[in-house]
N, C-alpha and C. Protein backbone atom coordinates (compact mmCIF):
# COMPACT_ATOMS: atom_id res chain seq x y z
N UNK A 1 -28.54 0.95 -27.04
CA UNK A 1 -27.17 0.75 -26.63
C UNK A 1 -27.04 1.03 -25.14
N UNK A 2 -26.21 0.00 -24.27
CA UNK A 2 -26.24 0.52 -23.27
C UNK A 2 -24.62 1.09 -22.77
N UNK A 3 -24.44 2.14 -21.69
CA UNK A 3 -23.50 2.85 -21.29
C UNK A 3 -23.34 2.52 -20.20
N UNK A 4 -21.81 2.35 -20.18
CA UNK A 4 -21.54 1.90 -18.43
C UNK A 4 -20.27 3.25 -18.22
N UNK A 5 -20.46 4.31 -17.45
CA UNK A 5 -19.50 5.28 -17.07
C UNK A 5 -18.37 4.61 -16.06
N UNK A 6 -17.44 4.86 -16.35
CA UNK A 6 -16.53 4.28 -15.41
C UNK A 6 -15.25 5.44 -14.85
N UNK A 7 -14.29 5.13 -13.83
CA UNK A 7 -13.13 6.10 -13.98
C UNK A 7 -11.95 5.02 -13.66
N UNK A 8 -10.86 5.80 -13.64
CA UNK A 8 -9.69 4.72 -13.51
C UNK A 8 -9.86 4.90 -11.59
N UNK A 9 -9.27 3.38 -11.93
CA UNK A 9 -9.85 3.17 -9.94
C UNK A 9 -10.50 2.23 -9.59
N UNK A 10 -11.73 2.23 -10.99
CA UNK A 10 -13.33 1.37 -10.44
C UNK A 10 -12.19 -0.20 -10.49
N UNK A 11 -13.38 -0.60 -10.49
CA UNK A 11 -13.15 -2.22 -10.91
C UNK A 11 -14.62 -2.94 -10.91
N UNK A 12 -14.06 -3.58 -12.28
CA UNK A 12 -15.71 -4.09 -12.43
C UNK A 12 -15.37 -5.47 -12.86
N UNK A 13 -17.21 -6.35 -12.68
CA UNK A 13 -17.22 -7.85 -12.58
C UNK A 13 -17.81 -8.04 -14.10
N UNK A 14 -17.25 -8.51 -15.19
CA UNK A 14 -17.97 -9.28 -16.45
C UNK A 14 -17.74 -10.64 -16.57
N UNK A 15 -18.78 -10.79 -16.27
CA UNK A 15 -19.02 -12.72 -16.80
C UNK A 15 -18.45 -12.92 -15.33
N UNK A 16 -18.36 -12.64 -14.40
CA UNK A 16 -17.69 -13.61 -13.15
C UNK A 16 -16.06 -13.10 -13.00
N UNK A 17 -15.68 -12.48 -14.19
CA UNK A 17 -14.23 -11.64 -14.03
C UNK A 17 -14.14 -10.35 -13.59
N UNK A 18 -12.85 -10.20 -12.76
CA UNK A 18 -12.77 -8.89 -11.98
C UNK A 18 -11.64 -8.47 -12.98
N UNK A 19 -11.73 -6.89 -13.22
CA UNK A 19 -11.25 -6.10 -13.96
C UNK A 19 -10.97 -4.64 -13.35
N UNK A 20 -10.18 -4.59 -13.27
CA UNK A 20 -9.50 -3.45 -12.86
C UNK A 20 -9.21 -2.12 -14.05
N UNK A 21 -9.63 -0.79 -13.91
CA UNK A 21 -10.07 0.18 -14.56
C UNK A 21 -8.53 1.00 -14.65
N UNK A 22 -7.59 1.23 -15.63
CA UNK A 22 -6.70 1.52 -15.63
C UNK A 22 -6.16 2.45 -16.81
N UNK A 23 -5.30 3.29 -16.44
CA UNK A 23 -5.04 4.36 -17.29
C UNK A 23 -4.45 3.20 -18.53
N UNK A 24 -4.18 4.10 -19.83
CA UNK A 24 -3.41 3.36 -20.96
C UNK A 24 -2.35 4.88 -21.33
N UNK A 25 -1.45 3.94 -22.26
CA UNK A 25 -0.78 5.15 -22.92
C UNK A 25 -0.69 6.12 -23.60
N UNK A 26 -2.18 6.34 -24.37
CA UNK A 26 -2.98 7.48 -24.47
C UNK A 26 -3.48 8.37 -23.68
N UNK A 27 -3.31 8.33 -22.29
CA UNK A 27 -4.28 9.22 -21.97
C UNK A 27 -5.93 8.82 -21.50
N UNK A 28 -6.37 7.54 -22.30
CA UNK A 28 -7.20 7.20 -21.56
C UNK A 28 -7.62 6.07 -20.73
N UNK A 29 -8.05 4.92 -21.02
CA UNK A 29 -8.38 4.01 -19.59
C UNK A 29 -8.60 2.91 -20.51
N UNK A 30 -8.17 1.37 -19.53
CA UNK A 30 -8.42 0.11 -20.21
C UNK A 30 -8.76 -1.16 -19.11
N UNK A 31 -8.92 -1.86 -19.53
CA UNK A 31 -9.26 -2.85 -18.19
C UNK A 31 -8.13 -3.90 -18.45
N UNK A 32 -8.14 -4.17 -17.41
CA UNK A 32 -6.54 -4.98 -17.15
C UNK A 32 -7.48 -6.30 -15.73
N UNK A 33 -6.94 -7.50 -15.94
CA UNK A 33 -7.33 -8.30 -14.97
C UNK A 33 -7.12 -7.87 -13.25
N UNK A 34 -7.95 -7.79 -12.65
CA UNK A 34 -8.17 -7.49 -11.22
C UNK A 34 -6.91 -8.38 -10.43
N UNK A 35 -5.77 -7.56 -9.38
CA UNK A 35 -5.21 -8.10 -8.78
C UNK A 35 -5.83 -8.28 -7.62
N UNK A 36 -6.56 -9.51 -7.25
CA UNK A 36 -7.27 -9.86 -5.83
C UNK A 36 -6.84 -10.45 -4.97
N UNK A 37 -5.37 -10.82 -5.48
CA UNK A 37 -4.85 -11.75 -4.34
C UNK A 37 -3.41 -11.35 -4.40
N UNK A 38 -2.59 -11.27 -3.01
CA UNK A 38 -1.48 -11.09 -2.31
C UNK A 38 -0.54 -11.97 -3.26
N UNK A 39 1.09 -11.94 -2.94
CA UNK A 39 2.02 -13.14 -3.74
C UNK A 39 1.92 -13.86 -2.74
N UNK A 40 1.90 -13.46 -1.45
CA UNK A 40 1.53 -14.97 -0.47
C UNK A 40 0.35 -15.68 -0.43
N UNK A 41 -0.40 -14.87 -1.07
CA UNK A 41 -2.01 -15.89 -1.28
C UNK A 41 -1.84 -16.74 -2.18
N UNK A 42 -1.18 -16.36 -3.30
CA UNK A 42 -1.23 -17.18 -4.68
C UNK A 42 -0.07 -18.48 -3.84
N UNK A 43 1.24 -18.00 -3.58
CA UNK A 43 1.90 -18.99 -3.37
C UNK A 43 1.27 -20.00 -2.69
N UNK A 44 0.54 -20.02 -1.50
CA UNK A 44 -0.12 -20.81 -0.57
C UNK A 44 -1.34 -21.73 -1.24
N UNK A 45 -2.24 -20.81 -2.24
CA UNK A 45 -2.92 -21.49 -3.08
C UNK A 45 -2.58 -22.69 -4.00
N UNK A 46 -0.98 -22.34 -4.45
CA UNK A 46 -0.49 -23.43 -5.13
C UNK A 46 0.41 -24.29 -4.18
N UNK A 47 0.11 -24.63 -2.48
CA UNK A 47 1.49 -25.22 -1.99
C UNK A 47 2.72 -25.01 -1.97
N UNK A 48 3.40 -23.54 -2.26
CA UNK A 48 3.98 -23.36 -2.56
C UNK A 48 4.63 -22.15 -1.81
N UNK A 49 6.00 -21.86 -1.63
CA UNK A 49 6.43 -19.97 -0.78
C UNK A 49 7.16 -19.41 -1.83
N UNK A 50 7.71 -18.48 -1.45
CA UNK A 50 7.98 -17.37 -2.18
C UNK A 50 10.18 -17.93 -2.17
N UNK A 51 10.66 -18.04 -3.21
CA UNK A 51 12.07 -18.29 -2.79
C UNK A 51 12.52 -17.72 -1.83
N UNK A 52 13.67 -17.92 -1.61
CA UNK A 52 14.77 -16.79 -0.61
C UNK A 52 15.68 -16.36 -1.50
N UNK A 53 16.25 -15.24 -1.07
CA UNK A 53 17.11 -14.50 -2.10
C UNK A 53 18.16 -15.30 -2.61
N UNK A 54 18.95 -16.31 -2.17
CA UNK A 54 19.63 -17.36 -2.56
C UNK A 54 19.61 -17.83 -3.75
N UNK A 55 18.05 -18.19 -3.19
CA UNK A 55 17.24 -19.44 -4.54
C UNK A 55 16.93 -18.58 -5.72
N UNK A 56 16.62 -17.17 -5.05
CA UNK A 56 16.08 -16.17 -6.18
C UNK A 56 17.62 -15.71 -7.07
N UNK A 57 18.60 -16.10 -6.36
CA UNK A 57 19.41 -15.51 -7.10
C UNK A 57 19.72 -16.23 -8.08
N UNK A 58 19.97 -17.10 -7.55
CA UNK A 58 20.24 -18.82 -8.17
C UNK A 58 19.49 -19.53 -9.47
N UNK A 59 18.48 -18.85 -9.12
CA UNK A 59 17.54 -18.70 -10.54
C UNK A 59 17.71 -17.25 -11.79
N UNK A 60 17.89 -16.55 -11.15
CA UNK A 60 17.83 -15.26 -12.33
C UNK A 60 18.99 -14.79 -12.03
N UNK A 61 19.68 -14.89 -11.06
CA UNK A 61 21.74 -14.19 -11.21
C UNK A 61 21.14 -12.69 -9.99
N UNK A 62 22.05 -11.66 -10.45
CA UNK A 62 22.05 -10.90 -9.69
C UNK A 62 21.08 -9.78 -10.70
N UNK A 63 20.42 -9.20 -9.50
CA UNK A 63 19.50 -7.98 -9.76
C UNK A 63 20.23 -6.43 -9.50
N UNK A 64 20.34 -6.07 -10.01
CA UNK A 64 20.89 -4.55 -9.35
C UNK A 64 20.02 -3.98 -8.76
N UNK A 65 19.96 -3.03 -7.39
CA UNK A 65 18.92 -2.75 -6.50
C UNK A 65 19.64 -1.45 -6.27
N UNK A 66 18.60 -0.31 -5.87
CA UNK A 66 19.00 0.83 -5.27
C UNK A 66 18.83 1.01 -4.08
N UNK A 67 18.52 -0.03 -3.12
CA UNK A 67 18.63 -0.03 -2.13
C UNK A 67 16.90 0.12 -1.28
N UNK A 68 16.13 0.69 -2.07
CA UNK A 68 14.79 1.07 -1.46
C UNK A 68 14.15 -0.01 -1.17
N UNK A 69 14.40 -1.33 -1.95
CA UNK A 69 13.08 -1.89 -1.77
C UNK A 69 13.24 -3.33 -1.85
């Protein structure tokens, strides 16, 4: 059998997929797909930008915000 030690943090490659090492709701750790790319990378990848708050509103209504972010 083989053992691969890991901690939350790593990130590892199976089969050509990046995986990101992440706590779960137990207490211990799960792999979750690797975020490798920015929202402006992806948008640009597909031809595409990010709305403006307008358009964003215009699509989902109003967000309630606390102001931070």
């Amino acid at each position: 059998m083989n053992r691969l030690v890991v901690t939350v943090g790593d990130m590892l490659e199976v089969e050509g997929r990046l995986y990101d090492v992440v706590p779960d709701m137990q207490g211990g750790a799960t792999l979750e797909p690797a975020i490798t790319m920015s929202v402006a990378e992806i948008h640009a990848a597909h031809g595409e930008q990010a709305p403006t708050n307008k358009e964003f509103e215009a699509q989902f209504g109003h967000v309630p915000s606390d102001g931070e972010g």
